[in-house]
PDB file of N, CA and C in Angstrom:
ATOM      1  N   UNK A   1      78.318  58.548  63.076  1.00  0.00           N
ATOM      2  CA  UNK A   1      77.978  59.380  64.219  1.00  0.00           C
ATOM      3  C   UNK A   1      78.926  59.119  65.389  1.00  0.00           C
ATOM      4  N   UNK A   2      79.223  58.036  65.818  1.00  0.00           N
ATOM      5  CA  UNK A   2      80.201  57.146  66.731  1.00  0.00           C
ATOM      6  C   UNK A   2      81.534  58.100  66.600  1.00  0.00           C
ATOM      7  N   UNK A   3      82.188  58.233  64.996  1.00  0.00           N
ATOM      8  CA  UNK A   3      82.959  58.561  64.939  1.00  0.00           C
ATOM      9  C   UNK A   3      83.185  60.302  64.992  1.00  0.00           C
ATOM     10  N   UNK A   4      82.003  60.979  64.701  1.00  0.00           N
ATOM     11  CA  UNK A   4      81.920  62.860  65.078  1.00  0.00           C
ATOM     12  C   UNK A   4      82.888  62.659  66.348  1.00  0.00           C
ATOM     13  N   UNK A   5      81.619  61.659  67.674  1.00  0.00           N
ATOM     14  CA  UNK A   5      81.676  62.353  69.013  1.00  0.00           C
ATOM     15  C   UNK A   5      82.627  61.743  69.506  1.00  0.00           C
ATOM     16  N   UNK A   6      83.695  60.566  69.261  1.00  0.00           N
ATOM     17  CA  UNK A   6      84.735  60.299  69.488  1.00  0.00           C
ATOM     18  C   UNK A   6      86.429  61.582  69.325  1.00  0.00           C
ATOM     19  N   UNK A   7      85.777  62.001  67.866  1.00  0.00           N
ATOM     20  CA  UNK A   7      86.762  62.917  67.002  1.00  0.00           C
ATOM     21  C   UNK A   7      86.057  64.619  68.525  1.00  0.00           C
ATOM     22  N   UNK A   8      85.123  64.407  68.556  1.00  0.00           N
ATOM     23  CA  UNK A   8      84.942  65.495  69.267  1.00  0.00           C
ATOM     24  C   UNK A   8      85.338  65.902  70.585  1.00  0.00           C
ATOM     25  N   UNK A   9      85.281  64.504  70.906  1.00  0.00           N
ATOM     26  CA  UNK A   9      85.780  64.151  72.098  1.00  0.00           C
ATOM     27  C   UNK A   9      87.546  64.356  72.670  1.00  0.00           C
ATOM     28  N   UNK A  10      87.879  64.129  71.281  1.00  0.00           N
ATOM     29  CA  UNK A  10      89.033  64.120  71.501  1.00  0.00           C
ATOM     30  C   UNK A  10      89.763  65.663  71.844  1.00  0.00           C
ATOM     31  N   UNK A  11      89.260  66.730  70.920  1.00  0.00           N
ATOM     32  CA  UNK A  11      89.088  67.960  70.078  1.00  0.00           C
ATOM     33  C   UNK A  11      88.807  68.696  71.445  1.00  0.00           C
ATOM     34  N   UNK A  12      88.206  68.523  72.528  1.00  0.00           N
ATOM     35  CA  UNK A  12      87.339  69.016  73.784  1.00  0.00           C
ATOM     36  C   UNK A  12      88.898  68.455  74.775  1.00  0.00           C
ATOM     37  N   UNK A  13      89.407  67.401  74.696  1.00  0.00           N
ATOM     38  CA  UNK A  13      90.224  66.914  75.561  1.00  0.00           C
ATOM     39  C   UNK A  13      91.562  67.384  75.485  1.00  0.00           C
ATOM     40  N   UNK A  14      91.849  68.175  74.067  1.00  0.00           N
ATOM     41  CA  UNK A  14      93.146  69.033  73.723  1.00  0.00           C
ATOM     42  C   UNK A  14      93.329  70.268  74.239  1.00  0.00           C
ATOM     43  N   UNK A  15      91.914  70.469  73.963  1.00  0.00           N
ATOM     44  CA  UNK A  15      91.797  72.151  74.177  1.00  0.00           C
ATOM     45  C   UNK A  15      91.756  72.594  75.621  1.00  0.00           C
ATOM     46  N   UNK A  16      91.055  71.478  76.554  1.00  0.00           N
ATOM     47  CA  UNK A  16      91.075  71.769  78.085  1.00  0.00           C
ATOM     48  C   UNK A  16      92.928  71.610  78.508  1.00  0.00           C
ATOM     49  N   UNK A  17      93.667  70.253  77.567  1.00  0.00           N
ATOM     50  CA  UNK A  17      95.111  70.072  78.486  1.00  0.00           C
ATOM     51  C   UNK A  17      95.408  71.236  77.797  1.00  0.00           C
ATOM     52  N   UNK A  18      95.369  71.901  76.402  1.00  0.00           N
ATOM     53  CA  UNK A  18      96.412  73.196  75.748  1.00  0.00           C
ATOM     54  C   UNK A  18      95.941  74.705  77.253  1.00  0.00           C
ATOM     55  N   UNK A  19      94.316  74.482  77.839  1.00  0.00           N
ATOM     56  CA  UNK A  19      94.182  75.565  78.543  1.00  0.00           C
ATOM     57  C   UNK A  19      94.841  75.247  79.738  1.00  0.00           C
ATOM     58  N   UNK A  20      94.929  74.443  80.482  1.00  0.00           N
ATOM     59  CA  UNK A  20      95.618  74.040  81.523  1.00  0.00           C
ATOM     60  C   UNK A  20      96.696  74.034  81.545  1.00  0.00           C
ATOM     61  N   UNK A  21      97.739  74.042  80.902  1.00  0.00           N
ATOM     62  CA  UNK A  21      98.990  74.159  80.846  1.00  0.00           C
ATOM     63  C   UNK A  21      99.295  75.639  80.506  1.00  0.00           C
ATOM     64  N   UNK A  22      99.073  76.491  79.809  1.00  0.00           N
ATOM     65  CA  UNK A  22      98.599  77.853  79.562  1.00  0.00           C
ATOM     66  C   UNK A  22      98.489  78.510  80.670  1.00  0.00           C
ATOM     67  N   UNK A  23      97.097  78.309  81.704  1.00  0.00           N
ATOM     68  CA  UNK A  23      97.383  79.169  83.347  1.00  0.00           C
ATOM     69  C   UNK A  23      98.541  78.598  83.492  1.00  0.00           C
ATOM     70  N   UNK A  24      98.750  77.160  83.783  1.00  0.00           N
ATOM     71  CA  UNK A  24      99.863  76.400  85.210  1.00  0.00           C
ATOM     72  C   UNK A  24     101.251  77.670  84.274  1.00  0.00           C
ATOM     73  N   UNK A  25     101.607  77.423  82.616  1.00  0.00           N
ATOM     74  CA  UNK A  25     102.771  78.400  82.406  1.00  0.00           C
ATOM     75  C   UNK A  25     102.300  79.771  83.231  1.00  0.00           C
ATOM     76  N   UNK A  26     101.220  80.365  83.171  1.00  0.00           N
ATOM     77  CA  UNK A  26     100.616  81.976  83.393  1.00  0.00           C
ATOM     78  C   UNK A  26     101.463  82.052  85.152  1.00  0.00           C
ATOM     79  N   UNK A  27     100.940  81.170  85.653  1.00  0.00           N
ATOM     80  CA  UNK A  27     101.496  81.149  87.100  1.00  0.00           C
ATOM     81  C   UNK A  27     102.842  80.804  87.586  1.00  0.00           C
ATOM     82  N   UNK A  28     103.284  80.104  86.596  1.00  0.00           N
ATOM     83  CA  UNK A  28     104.665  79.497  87.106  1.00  0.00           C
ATOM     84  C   UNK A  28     105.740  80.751  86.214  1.00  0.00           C
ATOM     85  N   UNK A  29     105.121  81.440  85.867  1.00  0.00           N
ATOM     86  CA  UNK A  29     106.236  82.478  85.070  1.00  0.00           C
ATOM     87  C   UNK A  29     106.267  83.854  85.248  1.00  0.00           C
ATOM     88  N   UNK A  30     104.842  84.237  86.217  1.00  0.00           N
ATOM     89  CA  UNK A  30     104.332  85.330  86.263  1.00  0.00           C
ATOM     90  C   UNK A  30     103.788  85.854  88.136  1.00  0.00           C
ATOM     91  N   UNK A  31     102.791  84.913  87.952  1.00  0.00           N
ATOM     92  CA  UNK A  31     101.580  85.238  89.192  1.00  0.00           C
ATOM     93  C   UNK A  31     103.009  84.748  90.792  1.00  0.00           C
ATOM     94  N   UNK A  32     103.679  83.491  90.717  1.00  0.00           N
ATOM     95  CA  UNK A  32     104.094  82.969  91.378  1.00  0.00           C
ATOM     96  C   UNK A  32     105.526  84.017  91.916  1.00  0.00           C
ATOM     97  N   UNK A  33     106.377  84.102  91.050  1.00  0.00           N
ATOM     98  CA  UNK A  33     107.476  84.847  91.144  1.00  0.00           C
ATOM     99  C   UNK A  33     106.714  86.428  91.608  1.00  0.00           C
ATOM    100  N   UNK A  34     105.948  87.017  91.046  1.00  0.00           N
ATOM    101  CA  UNK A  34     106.039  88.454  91.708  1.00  0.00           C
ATOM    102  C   UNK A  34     105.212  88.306  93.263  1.00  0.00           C
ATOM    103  N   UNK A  35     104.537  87.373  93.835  1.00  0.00           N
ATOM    104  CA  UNK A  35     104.175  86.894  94.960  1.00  0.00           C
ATOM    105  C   UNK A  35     105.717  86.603  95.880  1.00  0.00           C
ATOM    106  N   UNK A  36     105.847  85.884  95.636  1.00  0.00           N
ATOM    107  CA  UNK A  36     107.739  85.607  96.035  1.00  0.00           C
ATOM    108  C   UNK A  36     108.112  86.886  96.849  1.00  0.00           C
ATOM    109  N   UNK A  37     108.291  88.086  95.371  1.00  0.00           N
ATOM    110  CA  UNK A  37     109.341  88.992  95.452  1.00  0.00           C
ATOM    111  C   UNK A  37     108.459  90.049  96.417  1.00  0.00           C
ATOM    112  N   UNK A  38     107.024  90.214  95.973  1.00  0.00           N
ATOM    113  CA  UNK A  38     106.023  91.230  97.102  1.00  0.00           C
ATOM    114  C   UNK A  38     106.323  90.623  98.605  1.00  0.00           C
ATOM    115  N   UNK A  39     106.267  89.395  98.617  1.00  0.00           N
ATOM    116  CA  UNK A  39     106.581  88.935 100.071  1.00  0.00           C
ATOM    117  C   UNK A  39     107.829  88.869 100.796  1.00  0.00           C
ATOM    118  N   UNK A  40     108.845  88.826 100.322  1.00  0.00           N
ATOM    119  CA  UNK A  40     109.883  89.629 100.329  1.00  0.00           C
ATOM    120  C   UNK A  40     110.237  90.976 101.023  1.00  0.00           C
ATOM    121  N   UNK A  41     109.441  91.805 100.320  1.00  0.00           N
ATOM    122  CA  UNK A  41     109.596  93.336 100.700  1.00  0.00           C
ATOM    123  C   UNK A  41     110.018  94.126  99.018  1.00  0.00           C
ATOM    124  N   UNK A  42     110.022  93.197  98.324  1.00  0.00           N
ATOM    125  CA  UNK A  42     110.318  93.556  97.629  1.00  0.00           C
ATOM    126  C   UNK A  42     109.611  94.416  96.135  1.00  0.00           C
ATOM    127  N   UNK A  43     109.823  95.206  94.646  1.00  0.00           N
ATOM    128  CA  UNK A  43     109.035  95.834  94.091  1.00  0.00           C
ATOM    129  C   UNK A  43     108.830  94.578  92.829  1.00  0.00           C
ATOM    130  N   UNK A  44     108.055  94.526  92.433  1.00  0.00           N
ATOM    131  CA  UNK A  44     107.888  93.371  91.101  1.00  0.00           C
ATOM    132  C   UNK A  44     107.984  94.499  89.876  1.00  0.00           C
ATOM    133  N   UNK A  45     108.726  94.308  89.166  1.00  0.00           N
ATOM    134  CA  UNK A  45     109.505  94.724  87.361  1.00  0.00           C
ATOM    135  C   UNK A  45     108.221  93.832  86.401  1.00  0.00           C
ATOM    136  N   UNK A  46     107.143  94.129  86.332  1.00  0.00           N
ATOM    137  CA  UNK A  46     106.489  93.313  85.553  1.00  0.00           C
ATOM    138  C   UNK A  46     107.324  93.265  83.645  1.00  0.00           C
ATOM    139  N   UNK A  47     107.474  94.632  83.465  1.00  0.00           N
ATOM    140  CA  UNK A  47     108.225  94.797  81.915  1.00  0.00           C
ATOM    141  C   UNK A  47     108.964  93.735  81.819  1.00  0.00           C
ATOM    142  N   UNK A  48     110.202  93.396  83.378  1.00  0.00           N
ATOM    143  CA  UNK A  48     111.387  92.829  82.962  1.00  0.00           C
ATOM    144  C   UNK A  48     111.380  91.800  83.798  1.00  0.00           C
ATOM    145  N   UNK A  49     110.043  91.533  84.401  1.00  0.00           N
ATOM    146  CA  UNK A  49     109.689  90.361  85.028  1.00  0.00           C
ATOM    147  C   UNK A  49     110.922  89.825  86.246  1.00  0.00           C
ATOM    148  N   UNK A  50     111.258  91.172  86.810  1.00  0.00           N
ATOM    149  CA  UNK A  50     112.394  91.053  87.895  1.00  0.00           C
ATOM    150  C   UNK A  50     112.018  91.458  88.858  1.00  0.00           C
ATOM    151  N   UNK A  51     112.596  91.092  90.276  1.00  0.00           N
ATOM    152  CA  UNK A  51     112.370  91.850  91.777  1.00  0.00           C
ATOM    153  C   UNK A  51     113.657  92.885  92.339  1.00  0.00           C
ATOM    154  N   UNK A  52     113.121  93.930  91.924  1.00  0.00           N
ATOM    155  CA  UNK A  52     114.168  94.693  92.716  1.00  0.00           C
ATOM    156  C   UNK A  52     113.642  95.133  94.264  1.00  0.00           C
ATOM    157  N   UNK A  53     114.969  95.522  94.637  1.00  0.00           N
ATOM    158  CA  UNK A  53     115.006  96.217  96.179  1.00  0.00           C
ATOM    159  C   UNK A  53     114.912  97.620  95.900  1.00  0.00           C
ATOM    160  N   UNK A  54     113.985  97.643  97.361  1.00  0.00           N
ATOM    161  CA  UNK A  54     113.299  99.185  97.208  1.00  0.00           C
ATOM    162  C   UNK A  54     114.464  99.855  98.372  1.00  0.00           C
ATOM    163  N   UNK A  55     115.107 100.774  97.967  1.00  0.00           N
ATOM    164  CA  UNK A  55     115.437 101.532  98.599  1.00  0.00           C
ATOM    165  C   UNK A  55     115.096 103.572  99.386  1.00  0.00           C
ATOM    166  N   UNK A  56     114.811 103.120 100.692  1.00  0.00           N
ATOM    167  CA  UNK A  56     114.436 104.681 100.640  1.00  0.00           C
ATOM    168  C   UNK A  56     115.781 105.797 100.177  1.00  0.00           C
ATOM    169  N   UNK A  57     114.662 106.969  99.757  1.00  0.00           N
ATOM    170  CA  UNK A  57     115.402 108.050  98.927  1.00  0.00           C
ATOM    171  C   UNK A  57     116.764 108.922  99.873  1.00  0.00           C
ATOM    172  N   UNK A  58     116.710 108.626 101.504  1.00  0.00           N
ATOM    173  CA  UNK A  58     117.872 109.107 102.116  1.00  0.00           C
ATOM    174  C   UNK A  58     118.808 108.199 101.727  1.00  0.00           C
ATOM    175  N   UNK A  59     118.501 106.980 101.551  1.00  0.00           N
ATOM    176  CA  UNK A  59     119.911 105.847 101.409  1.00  0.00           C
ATOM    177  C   UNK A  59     120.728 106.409 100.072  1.00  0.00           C
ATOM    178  N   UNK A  60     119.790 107.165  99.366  1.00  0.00           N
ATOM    179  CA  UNK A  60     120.498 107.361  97.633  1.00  0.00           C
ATOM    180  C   UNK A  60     121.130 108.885  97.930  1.00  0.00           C
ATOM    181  N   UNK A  61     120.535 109.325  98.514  1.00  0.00           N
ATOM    182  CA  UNK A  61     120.681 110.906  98.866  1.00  0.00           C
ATOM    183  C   UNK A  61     121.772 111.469  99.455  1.00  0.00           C
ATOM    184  N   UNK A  62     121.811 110.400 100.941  1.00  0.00           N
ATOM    185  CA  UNK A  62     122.695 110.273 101.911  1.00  0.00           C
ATOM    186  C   UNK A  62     122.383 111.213 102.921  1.00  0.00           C
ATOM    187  N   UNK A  63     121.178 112.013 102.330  1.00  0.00           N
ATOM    188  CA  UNK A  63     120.749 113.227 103.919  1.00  0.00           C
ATOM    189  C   UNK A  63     120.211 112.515 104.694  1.00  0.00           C
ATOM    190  N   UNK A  64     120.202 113.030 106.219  1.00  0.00           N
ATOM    191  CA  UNK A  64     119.757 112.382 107.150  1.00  0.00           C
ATOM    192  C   UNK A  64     117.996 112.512 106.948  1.00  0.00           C
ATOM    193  N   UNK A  65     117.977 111.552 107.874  1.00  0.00           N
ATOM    194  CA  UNK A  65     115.837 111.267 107.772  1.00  0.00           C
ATOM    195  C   UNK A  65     115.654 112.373 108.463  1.00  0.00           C
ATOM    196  N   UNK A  66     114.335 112.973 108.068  1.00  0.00           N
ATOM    197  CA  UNK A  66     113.537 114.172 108.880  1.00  0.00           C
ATOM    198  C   UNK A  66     113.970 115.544 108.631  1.00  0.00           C
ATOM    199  N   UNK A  67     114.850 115.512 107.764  1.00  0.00           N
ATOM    200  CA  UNK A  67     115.711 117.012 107.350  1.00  0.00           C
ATOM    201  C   UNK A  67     114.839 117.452 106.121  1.00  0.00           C
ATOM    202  N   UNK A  68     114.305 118.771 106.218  1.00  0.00           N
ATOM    203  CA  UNK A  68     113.501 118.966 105.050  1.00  0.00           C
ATOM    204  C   UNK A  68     114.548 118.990 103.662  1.00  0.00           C
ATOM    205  N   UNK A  69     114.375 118.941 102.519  1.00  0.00           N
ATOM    206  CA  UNK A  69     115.376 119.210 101.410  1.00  0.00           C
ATOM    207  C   UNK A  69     115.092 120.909 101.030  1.00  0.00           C
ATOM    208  N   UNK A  70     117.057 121.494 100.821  1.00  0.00           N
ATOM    209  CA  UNK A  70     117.126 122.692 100.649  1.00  0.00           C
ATOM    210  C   UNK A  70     116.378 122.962  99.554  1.00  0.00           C
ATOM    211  N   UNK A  71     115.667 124.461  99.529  1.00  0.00           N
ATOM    212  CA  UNK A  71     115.052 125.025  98.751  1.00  0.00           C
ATOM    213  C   UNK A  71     116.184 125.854  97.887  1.00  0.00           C
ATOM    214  N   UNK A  72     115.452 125.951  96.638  1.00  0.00           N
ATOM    215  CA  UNK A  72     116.232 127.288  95.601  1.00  0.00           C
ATOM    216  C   UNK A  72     118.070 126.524  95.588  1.00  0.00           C
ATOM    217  N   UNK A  73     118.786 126.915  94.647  1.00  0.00           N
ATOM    218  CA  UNK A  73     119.602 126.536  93.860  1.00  0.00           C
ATOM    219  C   UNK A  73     120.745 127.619  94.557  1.00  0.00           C
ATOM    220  N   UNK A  74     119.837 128.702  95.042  1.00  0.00           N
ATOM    221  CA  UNK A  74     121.019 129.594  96.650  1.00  0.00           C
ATOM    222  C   UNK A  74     121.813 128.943  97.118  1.00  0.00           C
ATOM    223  N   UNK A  75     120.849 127.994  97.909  1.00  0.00           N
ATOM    224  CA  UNK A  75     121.756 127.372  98.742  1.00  0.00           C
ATOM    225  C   UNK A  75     122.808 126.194  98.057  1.00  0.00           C
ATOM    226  N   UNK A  76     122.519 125.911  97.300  1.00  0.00           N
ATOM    227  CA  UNK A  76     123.246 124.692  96.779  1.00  0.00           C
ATOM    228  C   UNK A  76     124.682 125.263  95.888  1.00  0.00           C
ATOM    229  N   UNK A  77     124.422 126.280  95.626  1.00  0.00           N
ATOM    230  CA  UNK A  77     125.991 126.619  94.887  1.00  0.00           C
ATOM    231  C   UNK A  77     126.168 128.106  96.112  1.00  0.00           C
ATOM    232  N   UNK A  78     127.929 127.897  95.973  1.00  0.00           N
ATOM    233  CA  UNK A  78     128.232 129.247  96.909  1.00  0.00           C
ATOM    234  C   UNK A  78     127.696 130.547  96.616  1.00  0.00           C
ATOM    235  N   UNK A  79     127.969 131.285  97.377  1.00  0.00           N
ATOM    236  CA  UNK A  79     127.827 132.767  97.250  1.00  0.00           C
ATOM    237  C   UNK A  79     128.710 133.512  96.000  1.00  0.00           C
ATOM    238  N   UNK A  80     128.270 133.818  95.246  1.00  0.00           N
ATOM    239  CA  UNK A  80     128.633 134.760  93.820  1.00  0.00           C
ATOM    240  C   UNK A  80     128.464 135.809  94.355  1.00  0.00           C
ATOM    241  N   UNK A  81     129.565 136.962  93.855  1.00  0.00           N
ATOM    242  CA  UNK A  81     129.625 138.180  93.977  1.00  0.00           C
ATOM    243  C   UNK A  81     128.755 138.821  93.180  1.00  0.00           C
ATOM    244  N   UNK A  82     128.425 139.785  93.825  1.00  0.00           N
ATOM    245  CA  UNK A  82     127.877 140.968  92.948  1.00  0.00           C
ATOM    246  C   UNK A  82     128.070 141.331  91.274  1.00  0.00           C
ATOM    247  N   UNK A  83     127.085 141.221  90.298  1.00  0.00           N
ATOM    248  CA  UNK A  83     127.646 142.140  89.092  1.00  0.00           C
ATOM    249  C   UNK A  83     127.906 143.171  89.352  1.00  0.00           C
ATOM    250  N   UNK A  84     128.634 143.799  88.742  1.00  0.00           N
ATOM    251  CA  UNK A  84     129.055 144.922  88.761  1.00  0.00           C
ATOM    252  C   UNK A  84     128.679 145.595  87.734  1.00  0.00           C
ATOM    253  N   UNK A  85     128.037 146.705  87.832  1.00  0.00           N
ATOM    254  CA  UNK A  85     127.348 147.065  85.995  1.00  0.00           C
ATOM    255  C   UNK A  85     128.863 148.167  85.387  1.00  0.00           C
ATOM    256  N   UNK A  86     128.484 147.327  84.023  1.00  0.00           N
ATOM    257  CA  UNK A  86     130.170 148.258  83.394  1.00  0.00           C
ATOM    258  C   UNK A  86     129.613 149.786  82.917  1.00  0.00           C
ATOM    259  N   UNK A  87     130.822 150.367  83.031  1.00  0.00           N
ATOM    260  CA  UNK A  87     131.058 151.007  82.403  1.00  0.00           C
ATOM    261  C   UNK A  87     131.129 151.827  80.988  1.00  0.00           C
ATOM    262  N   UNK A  88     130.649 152.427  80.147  1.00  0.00           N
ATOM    263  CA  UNK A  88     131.092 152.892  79.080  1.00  0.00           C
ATOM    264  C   UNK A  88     131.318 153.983  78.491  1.00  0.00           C
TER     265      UNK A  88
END
């Protein structure tokens, strides 16, 4: 009997250090770093477990802030002439 609750004992004392080391990895690989990078200013990549920089969409754009964006595909390519319907 001595020997169950010794063996059990032991069995109870693995499984708490295998869970404890398990969070402390969970945090030191995960919870800790995207805390870091949120405090930062930054976006957390959970997939690729990276911090990127958030950039607003004028910096990529290059239009100025507060300018609505052009409508219709008009404005964005020049003025095309008229078809002309042919002839036959």
């Amino acid at each position: 009997m001595n020997k169950t609750f010794t063996r059990l004992k032991y069995i109870f004392l693995g499984l708490f250090l295998l869970s404890s080391a398990g969070v402390l990895a969970y945090h030191g690989l995960w919870v800790w770093p995207k805390q870091r990078c949120e405090d930062r200013g930054g976006a957390w990549a959970g997939k690729w477990m990276k911090c990127a920089t958030v950039y607003p969409i004028e910096t990529l754009t290059r239009r100025p802030t507060n300018v609505p964006p052009i409508n219709g595909e008009a404005k964005l390519a020049p003025e095309a002439p008229a078809a002309q319907p042919q002839k036959k």
